[in-house]
N, C-alpha and C. Protein backbone atom coordinates (compact mmCIF):
# COMPACT_ATOMS: atom_id res chain seq x y z
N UNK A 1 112.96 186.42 99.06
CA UNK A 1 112.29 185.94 97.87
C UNK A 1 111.53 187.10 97.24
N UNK A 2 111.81 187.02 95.95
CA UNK A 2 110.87 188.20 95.17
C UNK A 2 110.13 187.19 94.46
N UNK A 3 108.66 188.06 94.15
CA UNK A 3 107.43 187.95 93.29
C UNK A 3 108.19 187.05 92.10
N UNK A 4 109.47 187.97 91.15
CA UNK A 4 109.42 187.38 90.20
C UNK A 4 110.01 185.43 90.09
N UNK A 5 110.10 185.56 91.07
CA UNK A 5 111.10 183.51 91.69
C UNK A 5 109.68 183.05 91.30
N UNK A 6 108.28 183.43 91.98
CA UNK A 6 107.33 183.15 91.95
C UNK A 6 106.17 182.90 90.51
N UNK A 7 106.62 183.33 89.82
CA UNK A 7 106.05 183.62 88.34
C UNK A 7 105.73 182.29 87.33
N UNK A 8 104.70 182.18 87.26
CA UNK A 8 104.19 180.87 86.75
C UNK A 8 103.82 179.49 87.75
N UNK A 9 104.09 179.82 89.22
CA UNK A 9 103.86 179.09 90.33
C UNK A 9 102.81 179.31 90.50
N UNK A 10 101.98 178.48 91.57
CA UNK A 10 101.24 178.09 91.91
C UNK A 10 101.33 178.47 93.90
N UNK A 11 101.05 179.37 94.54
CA UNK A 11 101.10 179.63 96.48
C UNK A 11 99.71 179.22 96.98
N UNK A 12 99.94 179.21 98.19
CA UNK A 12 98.67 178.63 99.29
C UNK A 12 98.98 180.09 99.51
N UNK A 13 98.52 180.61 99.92
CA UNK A 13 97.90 181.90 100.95
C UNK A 13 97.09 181.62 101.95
N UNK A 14 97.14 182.01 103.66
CA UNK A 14 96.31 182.12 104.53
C UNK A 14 95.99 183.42 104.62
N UNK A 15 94.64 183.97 103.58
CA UNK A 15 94.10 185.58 103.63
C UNK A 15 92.68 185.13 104.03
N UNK A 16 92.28 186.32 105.02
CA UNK A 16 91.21 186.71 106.06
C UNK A 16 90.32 187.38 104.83
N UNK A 17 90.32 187.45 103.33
CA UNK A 17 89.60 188.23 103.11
C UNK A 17 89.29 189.63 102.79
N UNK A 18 90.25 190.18 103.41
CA UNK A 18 89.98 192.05 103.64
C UNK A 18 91.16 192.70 103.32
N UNK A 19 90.76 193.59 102.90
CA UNK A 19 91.51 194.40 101.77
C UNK A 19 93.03 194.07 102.00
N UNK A 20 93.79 193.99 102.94
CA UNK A 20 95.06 193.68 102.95
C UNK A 20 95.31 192.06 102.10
N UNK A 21 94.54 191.24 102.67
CA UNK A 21 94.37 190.10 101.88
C UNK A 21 94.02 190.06 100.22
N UNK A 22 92.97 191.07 100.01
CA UNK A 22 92.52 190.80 98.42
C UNK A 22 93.55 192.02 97.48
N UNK A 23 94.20 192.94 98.48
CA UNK A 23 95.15 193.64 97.43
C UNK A 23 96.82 193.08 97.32
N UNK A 24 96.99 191.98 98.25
CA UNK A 24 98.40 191.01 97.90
C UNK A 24 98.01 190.25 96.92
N UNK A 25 96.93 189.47 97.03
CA UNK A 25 96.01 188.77 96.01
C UNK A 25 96.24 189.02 94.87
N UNK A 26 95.75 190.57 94.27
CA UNK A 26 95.69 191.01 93.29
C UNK A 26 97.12 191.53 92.73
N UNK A 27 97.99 191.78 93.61
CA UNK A 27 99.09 192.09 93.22
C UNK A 27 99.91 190.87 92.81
N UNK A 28 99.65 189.85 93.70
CA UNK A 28 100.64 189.05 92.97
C UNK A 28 99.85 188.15 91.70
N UNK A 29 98.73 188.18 91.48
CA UNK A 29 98.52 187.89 90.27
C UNK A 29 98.85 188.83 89.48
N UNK A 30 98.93 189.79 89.27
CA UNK A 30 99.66 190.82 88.46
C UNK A 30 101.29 190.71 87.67
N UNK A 31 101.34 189.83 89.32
CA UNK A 31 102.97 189.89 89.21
C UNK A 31 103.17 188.04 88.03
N UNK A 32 102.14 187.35 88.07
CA UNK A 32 102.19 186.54 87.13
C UNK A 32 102.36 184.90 88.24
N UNK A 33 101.75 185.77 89.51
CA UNK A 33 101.96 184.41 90.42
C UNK A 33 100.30 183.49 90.90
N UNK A 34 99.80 182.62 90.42
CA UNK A 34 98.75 181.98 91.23
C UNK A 34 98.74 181.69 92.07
N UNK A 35 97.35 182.50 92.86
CA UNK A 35 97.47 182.14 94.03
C UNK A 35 95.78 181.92 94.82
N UNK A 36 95.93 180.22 95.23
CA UNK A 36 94.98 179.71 95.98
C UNK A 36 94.92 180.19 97.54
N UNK A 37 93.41 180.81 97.89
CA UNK A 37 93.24 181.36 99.12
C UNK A 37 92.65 180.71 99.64
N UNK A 38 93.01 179.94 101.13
CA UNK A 38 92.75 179.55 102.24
C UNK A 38 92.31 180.16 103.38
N UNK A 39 91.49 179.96 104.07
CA UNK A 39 90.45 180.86 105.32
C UNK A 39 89.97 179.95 106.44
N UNK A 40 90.38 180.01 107.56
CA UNK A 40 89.99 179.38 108.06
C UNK A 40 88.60 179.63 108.93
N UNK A 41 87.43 179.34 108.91
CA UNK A 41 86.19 179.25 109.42
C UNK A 41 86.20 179.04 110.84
N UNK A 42 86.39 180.31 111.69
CA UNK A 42 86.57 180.32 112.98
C UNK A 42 85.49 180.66 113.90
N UNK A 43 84.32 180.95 113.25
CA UNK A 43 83.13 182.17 113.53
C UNK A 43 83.56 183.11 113.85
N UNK A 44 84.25 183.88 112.94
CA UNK A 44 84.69 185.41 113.06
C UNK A 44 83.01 185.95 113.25
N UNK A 45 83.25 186.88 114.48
CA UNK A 45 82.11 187.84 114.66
C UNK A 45 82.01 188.94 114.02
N UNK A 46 82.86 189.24 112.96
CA UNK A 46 82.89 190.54 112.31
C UNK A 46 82.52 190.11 111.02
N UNK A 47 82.06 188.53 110.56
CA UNK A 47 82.10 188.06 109.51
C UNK A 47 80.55 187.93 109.08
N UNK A 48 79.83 188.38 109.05
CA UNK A 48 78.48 187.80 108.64
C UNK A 48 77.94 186.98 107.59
N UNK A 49 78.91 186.86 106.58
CA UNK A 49 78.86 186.18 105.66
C UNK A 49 79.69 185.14 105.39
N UNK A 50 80.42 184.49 105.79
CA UNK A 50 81.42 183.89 105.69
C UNK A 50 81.73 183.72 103.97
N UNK A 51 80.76 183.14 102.97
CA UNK A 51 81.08 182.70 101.95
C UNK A 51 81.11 184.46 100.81
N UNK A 52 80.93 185.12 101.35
CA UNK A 52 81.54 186.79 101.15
C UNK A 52 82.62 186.78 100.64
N UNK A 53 83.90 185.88 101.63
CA UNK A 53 85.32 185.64 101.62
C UNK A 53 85.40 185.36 100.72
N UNK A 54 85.15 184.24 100.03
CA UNK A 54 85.63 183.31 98.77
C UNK A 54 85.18 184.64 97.60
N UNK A 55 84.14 185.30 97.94
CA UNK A 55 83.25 185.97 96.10
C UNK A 55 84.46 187.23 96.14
N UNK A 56 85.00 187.92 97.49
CA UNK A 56 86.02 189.15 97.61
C UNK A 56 87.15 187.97 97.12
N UNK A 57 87.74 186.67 97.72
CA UNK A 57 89.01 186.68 96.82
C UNK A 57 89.26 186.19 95.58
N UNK A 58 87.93 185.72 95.06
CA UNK A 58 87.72 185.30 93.35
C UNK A 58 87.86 186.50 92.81
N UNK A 59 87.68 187.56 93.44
CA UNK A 59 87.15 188.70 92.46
C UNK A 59 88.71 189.79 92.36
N UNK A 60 89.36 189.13 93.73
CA UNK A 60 90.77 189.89 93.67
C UNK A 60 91.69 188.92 93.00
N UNK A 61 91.51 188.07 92.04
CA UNK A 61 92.14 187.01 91.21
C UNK A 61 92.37 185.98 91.48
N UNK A 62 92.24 185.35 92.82
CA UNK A 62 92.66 184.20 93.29
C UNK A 62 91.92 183.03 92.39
N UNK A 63 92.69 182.05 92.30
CA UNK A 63 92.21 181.17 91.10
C UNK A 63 91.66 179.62 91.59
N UNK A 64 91.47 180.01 92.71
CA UNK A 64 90.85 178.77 94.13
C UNK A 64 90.90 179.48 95.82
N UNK A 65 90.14 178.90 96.16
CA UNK A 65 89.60 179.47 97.34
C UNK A 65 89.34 177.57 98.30
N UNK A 66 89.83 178.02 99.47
CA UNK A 66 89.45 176.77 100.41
C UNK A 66 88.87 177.36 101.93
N UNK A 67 87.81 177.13 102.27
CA UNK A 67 86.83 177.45 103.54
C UNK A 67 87.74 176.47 104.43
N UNK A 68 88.68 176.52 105.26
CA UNK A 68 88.82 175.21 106.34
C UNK A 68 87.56 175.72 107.39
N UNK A 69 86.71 174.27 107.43
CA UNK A 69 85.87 174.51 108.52
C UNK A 69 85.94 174.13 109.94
N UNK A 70 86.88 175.37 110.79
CA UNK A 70 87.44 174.90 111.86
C UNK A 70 86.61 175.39 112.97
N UNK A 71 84.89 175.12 112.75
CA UNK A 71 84.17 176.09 113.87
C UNK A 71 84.17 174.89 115.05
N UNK A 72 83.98 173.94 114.45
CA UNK A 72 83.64 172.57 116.11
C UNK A 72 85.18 171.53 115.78
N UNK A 73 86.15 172.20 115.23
CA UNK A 73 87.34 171.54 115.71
C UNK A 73 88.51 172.01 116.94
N UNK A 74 88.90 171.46 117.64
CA UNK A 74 90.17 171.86 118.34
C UNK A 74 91.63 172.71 117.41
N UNK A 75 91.78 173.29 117.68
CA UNK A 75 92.81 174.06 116.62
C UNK A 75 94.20 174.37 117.70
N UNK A 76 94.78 174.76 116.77
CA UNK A 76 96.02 175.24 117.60
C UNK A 76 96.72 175.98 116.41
N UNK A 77 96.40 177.30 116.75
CA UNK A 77 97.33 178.24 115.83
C UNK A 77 98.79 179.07 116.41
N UNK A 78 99.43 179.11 115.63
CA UNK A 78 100.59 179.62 116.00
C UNK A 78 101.15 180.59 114.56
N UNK A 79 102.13 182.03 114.77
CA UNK A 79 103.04 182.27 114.17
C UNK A 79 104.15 181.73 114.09
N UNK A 80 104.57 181.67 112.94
CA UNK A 80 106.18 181.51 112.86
C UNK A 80 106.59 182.82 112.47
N UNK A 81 107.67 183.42 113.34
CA UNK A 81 108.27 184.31 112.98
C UNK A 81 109.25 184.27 111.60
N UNK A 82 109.44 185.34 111.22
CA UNK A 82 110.27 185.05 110.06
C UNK A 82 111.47 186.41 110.46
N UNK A 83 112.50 186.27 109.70
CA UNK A 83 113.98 186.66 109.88
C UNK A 83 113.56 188.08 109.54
N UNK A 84 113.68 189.03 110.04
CA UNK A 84 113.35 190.51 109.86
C UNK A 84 114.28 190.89 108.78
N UNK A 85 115.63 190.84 108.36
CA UNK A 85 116.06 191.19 107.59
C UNK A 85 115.73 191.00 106.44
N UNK A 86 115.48 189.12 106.40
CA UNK A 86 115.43 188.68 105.53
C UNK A 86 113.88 187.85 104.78
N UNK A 87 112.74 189.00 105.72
CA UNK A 87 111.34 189.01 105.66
C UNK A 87 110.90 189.04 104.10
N UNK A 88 110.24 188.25 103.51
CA UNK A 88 109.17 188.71 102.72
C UNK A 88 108.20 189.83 103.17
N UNK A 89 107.99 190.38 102.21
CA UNK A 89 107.41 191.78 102.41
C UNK A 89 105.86 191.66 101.84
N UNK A 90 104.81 192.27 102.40
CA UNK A 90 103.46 192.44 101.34
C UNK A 90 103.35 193.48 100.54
N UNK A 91 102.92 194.11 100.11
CA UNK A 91 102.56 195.39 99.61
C UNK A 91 102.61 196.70 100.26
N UNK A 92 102.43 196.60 101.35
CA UNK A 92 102.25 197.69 102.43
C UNK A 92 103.62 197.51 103.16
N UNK A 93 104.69 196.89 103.26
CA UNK A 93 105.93 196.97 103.17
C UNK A 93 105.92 196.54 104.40
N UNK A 94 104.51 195.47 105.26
CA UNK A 94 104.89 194.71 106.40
C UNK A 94 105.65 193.55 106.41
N UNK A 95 106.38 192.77 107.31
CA UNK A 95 107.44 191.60 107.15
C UNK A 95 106.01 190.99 107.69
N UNK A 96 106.13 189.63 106.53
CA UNK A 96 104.92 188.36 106.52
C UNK A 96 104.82 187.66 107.41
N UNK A 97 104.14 187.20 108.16
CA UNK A 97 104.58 185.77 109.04
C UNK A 97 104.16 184.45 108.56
N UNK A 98 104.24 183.72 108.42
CA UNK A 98 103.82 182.39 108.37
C UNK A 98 102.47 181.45 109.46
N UNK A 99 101.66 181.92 109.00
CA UNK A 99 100.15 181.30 110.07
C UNK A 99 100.19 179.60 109.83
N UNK A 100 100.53 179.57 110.79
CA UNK A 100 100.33 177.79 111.25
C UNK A 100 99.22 177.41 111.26
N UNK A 101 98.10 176.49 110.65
CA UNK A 101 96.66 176.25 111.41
C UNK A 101 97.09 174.73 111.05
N UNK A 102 96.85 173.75 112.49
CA UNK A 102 96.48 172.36 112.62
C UNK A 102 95.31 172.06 113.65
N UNK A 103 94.35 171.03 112.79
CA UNK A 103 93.36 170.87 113.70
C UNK A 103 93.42 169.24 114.02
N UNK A 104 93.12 168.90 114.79
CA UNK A 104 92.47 167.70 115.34
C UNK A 104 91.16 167.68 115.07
N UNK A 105 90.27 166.09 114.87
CA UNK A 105 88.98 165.58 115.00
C UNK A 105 89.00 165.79 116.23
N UNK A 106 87.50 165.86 117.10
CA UNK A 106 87.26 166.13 118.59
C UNK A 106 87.00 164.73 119.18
């Protein structure tokens, strides 16, 4: 899949925030694609701000932002691998994976 399939759409994104996250961000709004960023609220210890996230991916174009607040839920994350050949690519020319997050009430 290329950017341009994407153009005038609307993506979920699972971005952490940091520069790898807010420069796909910005690129694919460039590329003419909206895109809502999702984060999941894990108590990252490197995070001191949590709501930081949302002001870095408003500011790298994202046109919605969602906090999942998964600090006192049960979670279960997983990759899905994706087809190496036939990988979507980011900017930095890594093959994407697909981040699974499902939570349960406790």
């Amino acid at each position: 899949m290329k950017a341009q399939d994407l153009k005038g759409k609307t993506i979920a994104f699972a971005g952490s925030g940091g520069l790898d996250s807010c420069t796909i961000t910005r690129w694919l709004m460039d590329q003419g694609v909206n895109v809502i960023c999702f984060t999941a609220d894990l108590g990252q210890p490197d995070e001191e701000d949590i709501d930081a996230i949302q002001q870095r991916m408003k500011l790298a174009g994202a046109v919605d932002f969602v906090l999942l607040p998964c600090r006192e839920r049960s979670l279960i994350l997983g990759l899905v691998s994706s087809n190496r050949k036939r990988a979507m690519r980011d900017a930095t020319g890594i093959p994407l994976e697909l981040l699974v997050v499902c939570w349960r009430k406790p």
